[in-house]
Protein backbone atom coordinates (compact mmCIF):
# COMPACT_ATOMS: atom_id res chain seq x y z
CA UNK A 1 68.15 62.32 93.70
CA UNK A 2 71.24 63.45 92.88
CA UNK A 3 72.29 61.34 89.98
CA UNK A 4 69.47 62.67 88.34
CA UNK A 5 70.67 65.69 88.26
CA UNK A 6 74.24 65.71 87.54
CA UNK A 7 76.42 63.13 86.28
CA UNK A 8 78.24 61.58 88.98
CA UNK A 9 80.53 59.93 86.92
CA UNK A 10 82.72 62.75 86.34
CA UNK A 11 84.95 63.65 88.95
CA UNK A 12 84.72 67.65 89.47
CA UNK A 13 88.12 69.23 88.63
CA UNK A 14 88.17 71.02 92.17
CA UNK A 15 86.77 68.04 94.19
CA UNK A 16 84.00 67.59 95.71
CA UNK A 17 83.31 70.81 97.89
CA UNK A 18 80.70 73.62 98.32
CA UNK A 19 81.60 77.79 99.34
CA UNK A 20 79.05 78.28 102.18
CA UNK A 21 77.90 81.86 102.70
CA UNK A 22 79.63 83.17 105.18
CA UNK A 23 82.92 81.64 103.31
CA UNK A 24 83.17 78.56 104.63
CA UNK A 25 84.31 75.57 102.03
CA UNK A 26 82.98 72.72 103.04
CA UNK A 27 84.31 69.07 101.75
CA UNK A 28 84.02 65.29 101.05
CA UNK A 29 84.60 62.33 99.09
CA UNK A 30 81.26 62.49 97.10
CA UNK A 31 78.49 65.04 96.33
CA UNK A 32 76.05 63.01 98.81
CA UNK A 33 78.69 63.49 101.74
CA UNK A 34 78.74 67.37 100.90
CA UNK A 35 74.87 67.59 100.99
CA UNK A 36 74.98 66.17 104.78
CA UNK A 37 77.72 68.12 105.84
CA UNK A 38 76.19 71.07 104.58
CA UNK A 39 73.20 70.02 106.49
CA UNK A 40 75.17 69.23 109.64
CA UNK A 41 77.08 72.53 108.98
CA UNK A 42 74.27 74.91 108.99
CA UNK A 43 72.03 72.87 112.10
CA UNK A 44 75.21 73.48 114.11
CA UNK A 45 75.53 77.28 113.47
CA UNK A 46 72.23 77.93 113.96
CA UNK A 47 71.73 79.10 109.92
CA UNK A 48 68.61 79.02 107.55
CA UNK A 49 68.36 75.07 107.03
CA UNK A 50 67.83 76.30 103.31
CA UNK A 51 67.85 73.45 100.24
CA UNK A 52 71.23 71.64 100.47
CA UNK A 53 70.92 69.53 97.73
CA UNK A 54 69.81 72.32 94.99
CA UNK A 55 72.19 74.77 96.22
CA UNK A 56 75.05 71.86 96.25
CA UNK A 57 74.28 70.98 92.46
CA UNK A 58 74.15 74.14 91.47
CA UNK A 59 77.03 75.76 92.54
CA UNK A 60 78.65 72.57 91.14
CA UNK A 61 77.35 72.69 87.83
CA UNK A 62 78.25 76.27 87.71
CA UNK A 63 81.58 75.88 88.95
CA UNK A 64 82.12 72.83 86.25
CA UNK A 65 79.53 72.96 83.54
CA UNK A 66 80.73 69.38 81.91
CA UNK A 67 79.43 67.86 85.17
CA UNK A 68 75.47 68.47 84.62
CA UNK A 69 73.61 65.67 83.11
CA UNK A 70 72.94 67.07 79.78
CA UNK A 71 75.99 68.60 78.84
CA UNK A 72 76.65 67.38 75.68
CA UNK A 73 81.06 66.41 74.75
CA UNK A 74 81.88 69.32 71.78
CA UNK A 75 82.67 66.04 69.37
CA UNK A 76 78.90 65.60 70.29
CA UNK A 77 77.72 69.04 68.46
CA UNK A 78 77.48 69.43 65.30
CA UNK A 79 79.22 72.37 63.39
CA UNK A 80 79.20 74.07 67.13
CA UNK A 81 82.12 75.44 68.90
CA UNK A 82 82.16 74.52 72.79
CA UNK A 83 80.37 77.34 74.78
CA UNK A 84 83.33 78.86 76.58
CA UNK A 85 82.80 78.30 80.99
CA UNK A 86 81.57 81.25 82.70
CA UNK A 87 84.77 82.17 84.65
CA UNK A 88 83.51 83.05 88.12
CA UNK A 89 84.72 86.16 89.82
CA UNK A 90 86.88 85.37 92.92
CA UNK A 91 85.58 86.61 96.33
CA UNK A 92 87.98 88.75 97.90
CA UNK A 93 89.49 88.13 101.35
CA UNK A 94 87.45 92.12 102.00
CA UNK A 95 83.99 90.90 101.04
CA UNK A 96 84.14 87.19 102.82
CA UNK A 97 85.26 88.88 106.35
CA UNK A 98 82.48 92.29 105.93
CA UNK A 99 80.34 89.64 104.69
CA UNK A 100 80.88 87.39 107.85
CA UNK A 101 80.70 90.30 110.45
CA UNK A 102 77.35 91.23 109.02
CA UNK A 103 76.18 87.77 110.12
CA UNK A 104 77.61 88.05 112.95
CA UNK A 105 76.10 91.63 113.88
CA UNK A 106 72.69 89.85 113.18
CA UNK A 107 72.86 86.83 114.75
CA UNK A 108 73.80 88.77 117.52
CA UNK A 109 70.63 91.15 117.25
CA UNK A 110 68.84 87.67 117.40
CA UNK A 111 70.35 86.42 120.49
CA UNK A 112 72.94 86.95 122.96
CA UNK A 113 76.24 86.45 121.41
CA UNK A 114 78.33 84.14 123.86
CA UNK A 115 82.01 85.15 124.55
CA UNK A 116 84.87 83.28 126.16
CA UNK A 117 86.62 84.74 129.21
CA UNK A 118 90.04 86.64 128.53
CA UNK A 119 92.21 83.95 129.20
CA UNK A 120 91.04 81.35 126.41
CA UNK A 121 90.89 84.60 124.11
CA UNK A 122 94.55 84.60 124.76
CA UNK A 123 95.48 81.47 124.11
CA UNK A 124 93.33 81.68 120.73
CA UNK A 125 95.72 84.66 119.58
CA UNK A 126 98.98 83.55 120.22
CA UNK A 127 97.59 80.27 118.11
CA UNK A 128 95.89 83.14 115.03
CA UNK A 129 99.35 85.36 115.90
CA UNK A 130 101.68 82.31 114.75
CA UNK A 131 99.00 80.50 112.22
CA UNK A 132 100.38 80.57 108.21
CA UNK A 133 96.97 81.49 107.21
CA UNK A 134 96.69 84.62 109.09
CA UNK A 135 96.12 87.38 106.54
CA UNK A 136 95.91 91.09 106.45
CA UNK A 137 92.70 92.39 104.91
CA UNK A 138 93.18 94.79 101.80
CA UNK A 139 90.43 97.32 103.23
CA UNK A 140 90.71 99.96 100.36
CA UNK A 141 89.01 103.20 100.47
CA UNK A 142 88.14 104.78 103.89
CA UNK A 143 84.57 103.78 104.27
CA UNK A 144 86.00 100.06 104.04
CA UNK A 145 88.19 101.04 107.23
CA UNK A 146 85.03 102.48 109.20
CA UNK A 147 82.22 99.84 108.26
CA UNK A 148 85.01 97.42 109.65
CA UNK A 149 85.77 99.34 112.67
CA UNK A 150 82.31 99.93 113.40
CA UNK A 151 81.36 96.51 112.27
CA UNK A 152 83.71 95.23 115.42
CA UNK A 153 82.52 97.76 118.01
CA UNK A 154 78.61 97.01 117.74
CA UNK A 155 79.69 92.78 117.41
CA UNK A 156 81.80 93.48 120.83
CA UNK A 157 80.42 95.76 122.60
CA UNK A 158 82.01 97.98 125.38
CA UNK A 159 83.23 94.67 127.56
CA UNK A 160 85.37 93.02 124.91
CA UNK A 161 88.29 94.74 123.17
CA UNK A 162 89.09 94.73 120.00
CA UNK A 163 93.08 93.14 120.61
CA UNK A 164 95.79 92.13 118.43
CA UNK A 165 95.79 90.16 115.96
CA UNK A 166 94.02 92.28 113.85
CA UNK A 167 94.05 90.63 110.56
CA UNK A 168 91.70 87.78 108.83
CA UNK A 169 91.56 84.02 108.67
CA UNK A 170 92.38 83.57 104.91
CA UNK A 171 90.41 79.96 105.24
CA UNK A 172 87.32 80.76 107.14
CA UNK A 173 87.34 84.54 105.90
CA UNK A 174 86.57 85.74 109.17
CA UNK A 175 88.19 88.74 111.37
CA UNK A 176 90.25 87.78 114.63
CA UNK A 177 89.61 90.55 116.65
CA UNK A 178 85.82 89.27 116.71
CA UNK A 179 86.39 85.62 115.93
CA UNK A 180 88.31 84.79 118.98
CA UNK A 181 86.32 86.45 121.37
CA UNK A 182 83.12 84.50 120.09
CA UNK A 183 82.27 81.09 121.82
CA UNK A 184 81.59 79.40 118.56
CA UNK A 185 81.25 75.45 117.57
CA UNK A 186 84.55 73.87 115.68
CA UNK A 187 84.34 73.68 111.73
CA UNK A 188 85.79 70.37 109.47
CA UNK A 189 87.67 72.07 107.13
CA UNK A 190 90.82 70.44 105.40
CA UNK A 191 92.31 74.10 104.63
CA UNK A 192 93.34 75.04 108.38
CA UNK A 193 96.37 73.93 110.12
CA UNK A 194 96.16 71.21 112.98
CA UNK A 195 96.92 73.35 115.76
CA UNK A 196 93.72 75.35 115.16
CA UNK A 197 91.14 76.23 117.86
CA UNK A 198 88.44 76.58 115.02
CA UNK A 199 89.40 72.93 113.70
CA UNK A 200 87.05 70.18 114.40
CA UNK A 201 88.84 66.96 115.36
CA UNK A 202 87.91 63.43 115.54
């Protein structure tokens, strides 16, 4: 159970969310609501079911040490000094879209890959082309630049372009040219504007 294993009675200082793999933050109103979307998340993507709960806690506790179950208050230790938080290393824009297009590439050696027709991958650009979370991708050093580029051409293939715009989605940390030619399920995510095709709506 969950409040076995970290104290729900302390609200976590950056809400109640979990970083999926591929980038993805996924959120609720408690740590139980995360768990299922997580769940519900991952059984519509067609991803490794994996161990919601564990991974859920974890990154938690990790994220906000004061929020496992035996973390002890620093008035609480005697002659100690409170252990300093391990300050995570942000993931950079560059590792969350390579990251994604890797999964991509391999789901698609899995299966078939579906793609929309040109006209809806129109529409979905001039939506990314005017969207505030558009971002351009710091690539770096050449080899960045060509694992992208070829990255794009083996997800596409010869029948599907790679088209303006050619930057990232700074929420999902994904890469346009790719993600709007993909047929892929709608996402809940707070982070993305209401006019998005990726946003899930009720």
């Amino acid at each position: 159970m969950i409040s076995q294993k970290i104290n729900v009675n302390v609200r976590p200082s950056s809400g109640y969310l979990f970083e999926e793999s591929d980038g993805t933050t996924i959120r609720g109103n408690s740590w139980i609501e995360v768990v299922k979307r997580v769940q519900s998340y991952r059984s519509r993507n067609r991803m490794a079911p994996g161990t919601p709960e564990k991974e859920v806690i974890a990154q938690a506790c990790k994220r906000d040490p004061q929020l496992r179950r035996d973390a002890l208050a620093p008035s609480a230790r005697s002659n100690e000094r409170p252990a300093r938080p391990m300050v995570k290393a942000p993931v950079t824009l560059k590792s969350r879209v390579l990251g994604w297009l890797r999964s991509m590439r391999k789901l698609g050696e899995d299966k078939e890959l579906v793609f929309v027709n040109s006209d809806e991958r129109k529409r979905r650009a001039k939506i990314c082309t005017g969207c505030p979370k558009r971002q351009a991708m710091k690539q770096g050093c050449g080899a960045c630049r060509k694992a992208l580029e070829g990255l794009r051409d083996e997800i596409l293939g010869r029948g599907h372009a790679t088209l303006p715009p050619e930057e990232s989605c700074g929420v999902l940390g994904t890469d346009l040219p790719v993600m709007t030619w993909l047929d892929e399920l709608t996402v809940e995510n707070g982070d993305l504007p209401a006019e998005c095709w990726r946003k899930k709506t009720l």
